[in-house]
N, C-alpha and C. Protein backbone atom coordinates (compact mmCIF):
# COMPACT_ATOMS: atom_id res chain seq x y z
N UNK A 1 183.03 109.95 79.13
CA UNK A 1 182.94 111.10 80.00
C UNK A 1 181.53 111.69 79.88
N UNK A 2 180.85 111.86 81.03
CA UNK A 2 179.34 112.69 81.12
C UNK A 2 179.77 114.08 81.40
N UNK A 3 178.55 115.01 80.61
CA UNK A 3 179.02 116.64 80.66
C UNK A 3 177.78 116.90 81.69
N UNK A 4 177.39 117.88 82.24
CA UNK A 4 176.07 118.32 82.65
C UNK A 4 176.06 119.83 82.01
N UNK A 5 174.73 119.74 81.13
CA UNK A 5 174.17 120.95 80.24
C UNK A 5 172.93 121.29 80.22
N UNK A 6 172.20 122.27 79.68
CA UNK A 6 171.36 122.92 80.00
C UNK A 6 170.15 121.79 79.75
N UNK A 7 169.55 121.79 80.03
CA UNK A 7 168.07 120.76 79.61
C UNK A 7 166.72 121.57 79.16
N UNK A 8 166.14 122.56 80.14
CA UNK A 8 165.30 122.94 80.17
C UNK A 8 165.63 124.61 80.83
N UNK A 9 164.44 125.83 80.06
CA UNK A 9 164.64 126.99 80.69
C UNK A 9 163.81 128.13 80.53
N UNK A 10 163.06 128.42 81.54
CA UNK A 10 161.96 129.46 81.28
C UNK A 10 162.06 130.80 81.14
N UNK A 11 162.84 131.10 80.31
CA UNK A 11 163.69 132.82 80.48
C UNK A 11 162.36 133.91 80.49
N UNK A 12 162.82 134.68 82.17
CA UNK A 12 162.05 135.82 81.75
C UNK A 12 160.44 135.43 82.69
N UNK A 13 160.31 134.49 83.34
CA UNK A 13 159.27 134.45 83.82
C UNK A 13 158.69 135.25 84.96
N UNK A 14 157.52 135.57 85.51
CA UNK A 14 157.35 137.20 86.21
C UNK A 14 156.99 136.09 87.51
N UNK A 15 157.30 136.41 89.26
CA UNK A 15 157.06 135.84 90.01
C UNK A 15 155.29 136.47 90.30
N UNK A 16 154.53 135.85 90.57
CA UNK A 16 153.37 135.83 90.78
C UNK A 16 152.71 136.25 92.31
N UNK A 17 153.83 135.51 93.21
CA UNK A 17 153.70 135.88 94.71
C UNK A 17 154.58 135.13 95.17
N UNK A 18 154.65 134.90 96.90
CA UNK A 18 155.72 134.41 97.24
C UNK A 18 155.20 133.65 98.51
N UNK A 19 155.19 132.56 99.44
CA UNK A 19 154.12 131.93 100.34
C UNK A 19 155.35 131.74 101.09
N UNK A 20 155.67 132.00 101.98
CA UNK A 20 156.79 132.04 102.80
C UNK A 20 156.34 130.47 104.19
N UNK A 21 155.41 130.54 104.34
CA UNK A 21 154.48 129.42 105.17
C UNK A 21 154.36 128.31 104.41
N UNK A 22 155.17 128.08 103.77
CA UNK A 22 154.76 126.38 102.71
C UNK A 22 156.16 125.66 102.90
N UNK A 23 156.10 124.70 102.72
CA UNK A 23 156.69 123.40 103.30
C UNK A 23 158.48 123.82 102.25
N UNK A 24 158.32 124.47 101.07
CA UNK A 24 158.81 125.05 100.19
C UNK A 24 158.88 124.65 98.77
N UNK A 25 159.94 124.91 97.69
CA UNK A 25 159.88 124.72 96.35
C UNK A 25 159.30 126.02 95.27
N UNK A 26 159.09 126.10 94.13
CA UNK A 26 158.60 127.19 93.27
C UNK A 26 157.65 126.28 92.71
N UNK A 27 155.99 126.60 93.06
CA UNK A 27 154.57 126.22 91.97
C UNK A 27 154.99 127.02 90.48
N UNK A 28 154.67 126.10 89.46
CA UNK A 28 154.91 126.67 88.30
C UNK A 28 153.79 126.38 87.51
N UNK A 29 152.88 127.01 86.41
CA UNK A 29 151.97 126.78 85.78
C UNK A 29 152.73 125.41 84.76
N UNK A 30 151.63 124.83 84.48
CA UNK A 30 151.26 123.73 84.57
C UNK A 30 151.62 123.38 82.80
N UNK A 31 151.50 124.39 82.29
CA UNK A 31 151.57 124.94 80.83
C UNK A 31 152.76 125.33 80.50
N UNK A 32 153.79 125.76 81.42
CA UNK A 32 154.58 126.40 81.14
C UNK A 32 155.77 125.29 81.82
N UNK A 33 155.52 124.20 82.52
CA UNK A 33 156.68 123.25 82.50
C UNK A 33 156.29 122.67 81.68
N UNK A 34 155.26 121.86 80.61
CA UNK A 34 155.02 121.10 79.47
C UNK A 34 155.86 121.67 78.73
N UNK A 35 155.61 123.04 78.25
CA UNK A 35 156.37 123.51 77.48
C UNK A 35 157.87 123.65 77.30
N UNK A 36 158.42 123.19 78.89
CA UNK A 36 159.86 123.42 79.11
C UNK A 36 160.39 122.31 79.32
N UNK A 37 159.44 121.07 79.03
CA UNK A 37 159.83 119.66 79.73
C UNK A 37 160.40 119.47 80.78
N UNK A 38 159.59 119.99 82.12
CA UNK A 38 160.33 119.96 83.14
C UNK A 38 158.92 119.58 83.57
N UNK A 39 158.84 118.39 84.65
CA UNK A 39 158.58 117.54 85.51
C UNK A 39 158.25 117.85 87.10
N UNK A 40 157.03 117.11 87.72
CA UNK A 40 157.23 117.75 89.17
C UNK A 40 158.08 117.24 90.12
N UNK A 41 158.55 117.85 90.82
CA UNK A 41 159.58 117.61 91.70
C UNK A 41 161.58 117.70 91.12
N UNK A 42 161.28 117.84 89.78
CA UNK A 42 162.63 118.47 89.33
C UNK A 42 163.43 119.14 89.99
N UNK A 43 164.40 119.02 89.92
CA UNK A 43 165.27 120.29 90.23
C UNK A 43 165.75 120.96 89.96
N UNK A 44 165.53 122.58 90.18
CA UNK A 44 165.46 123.91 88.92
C UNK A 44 166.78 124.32 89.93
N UNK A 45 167.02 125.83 89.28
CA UNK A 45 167.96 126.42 89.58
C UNK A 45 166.80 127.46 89.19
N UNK A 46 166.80 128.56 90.32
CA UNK A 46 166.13 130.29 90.26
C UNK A 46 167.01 131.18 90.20
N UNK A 47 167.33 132.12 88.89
CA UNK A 47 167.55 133.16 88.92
C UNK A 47 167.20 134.49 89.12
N UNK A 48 167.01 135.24 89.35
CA UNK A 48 166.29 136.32 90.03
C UNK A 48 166.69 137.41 89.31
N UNK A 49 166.31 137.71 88.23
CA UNK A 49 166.84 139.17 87.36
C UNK A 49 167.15 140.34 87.73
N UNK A 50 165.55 140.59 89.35
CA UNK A 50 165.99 141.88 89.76
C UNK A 50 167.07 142.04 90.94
N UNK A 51 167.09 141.23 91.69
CA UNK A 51 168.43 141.24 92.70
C UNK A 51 169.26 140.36 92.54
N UNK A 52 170.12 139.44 91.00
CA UNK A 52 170.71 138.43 91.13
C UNK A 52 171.03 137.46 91.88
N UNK A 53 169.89 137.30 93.10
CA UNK A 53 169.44 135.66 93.67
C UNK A 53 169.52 134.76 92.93
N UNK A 54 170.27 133.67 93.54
CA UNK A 54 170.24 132.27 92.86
C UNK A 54 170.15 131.45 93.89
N UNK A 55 169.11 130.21 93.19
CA UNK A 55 168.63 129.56 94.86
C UNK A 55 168.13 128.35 94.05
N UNK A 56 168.25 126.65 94.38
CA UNK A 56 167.90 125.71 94.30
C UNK A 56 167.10 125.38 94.89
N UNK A 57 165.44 124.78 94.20
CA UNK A 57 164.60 124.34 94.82
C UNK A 57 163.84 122.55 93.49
N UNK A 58 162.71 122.80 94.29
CA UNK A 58 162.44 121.61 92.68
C UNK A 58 160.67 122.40 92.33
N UNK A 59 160.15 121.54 91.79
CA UNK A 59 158.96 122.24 91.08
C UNK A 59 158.03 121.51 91.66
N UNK A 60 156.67 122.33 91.51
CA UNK A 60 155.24 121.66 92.52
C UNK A 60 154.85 122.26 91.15
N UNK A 61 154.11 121.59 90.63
CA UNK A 61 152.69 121.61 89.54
C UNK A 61 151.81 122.47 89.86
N UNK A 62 151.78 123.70 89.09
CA UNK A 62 150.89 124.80 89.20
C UNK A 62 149.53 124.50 88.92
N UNK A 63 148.58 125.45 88.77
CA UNK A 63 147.63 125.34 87.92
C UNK A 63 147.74 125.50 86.55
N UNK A 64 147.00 124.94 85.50
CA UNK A 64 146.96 124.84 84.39
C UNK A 64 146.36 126.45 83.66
N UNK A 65 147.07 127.29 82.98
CA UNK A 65 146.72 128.18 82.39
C UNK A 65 146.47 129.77 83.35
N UNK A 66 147.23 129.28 84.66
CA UNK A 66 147.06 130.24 85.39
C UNK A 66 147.82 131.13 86.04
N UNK A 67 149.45 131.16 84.64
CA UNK A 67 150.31 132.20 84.94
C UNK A 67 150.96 131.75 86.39
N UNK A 68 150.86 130.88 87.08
CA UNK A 68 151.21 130.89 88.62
C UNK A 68 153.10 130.54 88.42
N UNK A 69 153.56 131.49 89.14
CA UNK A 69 154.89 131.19 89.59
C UNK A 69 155.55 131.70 90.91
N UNK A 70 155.17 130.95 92.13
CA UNK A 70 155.14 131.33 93.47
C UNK A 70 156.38 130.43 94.07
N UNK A 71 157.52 131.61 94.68
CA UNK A 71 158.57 131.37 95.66
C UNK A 71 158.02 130.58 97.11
N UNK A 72 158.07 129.72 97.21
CA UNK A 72 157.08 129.06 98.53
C UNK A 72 158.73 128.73 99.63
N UNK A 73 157.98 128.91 100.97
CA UNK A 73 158.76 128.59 101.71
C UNK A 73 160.73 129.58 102.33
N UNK A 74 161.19 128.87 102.26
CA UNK A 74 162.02 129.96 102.69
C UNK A 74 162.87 130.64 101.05
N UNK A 75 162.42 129.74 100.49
CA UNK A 75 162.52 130.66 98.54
C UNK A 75 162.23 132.17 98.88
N UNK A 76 160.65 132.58 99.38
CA UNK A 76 160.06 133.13 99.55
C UNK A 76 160.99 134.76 99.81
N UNK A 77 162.13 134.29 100.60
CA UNK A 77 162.84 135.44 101.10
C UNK A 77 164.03 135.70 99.88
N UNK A 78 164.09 135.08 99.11
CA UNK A 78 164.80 135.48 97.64
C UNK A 78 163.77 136.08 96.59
N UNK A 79 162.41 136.64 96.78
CA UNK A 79 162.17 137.50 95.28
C UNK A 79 160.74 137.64 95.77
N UNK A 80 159.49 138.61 95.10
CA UNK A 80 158.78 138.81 95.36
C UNK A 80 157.69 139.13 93.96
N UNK A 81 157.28 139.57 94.38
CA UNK A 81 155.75 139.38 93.35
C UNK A 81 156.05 140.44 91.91
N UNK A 82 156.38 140.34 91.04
CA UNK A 82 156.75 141.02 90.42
C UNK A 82 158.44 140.75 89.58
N UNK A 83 158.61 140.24 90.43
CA UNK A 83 160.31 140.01 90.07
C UNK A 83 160.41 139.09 88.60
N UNK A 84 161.48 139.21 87.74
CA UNK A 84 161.64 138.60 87.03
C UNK A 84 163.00 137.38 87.18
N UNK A 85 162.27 136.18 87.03
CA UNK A 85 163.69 134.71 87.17
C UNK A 85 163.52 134.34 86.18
N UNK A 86 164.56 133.61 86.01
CA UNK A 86 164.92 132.54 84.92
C UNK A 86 164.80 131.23 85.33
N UNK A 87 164.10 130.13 84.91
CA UNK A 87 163.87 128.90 85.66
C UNK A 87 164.69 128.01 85.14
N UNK A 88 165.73 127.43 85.21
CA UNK A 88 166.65 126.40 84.67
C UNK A 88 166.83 125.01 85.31
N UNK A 89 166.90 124.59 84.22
CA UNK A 89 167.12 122.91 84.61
C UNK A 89 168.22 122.26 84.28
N UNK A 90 169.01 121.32 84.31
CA UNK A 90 170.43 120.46 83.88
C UNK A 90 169.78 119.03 83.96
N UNK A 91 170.80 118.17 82.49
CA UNK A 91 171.23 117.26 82.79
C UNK A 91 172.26 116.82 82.63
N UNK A 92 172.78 115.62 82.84
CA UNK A 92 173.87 114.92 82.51
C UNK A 92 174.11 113.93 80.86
N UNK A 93 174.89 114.14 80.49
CA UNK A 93 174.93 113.11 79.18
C UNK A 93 176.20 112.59 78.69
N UNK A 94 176.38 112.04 77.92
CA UNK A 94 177.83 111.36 77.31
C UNK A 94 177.89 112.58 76.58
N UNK A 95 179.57 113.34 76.60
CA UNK A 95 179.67 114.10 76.17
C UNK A 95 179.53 114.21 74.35
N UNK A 96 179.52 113.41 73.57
CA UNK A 96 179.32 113.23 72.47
C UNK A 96 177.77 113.61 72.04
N UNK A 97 177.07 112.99 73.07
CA UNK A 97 175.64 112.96 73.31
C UNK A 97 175.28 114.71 73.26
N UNK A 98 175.99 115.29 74.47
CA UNK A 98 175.82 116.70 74.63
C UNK A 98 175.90 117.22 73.66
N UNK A 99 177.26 117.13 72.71
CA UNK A 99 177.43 118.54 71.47
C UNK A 99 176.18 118.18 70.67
N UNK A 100 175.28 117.72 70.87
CA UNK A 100 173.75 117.16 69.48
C UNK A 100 172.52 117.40 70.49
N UNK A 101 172.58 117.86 71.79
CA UNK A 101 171.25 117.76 72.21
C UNK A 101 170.70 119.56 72.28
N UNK A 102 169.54 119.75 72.14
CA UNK A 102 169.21 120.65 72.07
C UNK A 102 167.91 121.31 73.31
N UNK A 103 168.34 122.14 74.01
CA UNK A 103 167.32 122.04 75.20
C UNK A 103 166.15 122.57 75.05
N UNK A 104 165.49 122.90 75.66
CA UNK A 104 163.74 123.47 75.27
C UNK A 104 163.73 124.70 76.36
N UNK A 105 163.46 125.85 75.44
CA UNK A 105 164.06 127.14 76.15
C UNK A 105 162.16 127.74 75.59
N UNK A 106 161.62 128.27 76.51
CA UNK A 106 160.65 128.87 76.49
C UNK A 106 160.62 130.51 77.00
N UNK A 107 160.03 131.21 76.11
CA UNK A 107 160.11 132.54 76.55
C UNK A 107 158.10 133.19 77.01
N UNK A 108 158.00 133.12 78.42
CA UNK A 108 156.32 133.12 78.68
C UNK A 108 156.26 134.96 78.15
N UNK A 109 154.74 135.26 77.84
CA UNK A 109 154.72 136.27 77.66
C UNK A 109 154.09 136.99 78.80
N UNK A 110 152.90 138.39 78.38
CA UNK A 110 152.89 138.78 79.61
C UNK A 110 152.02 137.75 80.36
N UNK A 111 151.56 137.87 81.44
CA UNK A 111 150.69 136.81 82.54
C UNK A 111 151.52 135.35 82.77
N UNK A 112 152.47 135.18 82.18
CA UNK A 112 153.41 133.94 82.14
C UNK A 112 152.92 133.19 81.25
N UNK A 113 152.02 133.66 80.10
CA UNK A 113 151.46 132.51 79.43
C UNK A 113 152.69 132.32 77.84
N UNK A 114 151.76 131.41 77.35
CA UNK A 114 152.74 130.90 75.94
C UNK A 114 152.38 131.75 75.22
C-alpha cells in the first residue's frame, strides 16, 4: 500500500508580489527551494495565512538570494504582496517507507531568506 505525505514545506513565507499577466505558477527563490528540496516545475500546494486560500500551482526558479515569492498568473487573484503562505509539497511512498521518512520543513526569515 502507497501513503501520500508531506515531502517538502516552506512555512511562513512572505509573498513578494503577484504578476497576474504571466502564463502562471509561484517564482520561488532559488535558495529557498534547495533548502526545501523542491524542484522546478513541482507541484506545490499554496496556503495563504491571511485569507485561507488554497490553490495548486508548480514552481518556476526564482532568483538566487533574492527573497522572490511571486503569485503569477491567475494565482495572482489568491494573495498579494505581503501575504503570508505556506508552500507544500507531497509524495507518495510504501507505507512502511512513510512511518521513517522525514520531510524538509524550512522556516525563511525576514526578506524570505535562510
Amino acid at each position: 500500500m502507497n501513503i501520500a505525505v508531506l515531502k517538502s514545506k516552506v512555512h511562513r513565507a512572505v509573498i513578494t508580489e503577484a504578476n497576474l499577466h504571466y502564463v502562471g505558477s509561484l517564482t520561488l527563490d532559488e535558495d529557498l527551494m534547495d533548502a526545501a528540496n523542491m524542484i522546478e516545475n513541482e507541484k506545490v500546494q499554496v496556503v495563504n495565512v491571511n485569507n485561507g486560500e488554497r490553490l495548486e500551482t508548480y514552481l518556476i526558479k526564482g532568483k538566487r538570494g533574492s527573497g522572490v515569492c511571486c503569485l503569477n498568473g491567475p494565482a495572482a487573484r489568491r494573495g498579494m504582496a505581503g501575504d503570508v503562505v505556506v508552500i507544500i509539497s507531497y509524495c507518495t511512498l510504501a507505507f512502511e517507507e512513510a512511518k521513517k521518512f522525514k520531510p524538509w520543513v524550512v522556516f525563511p526569515k525576514e526578506g524570505n531568506k535562510l
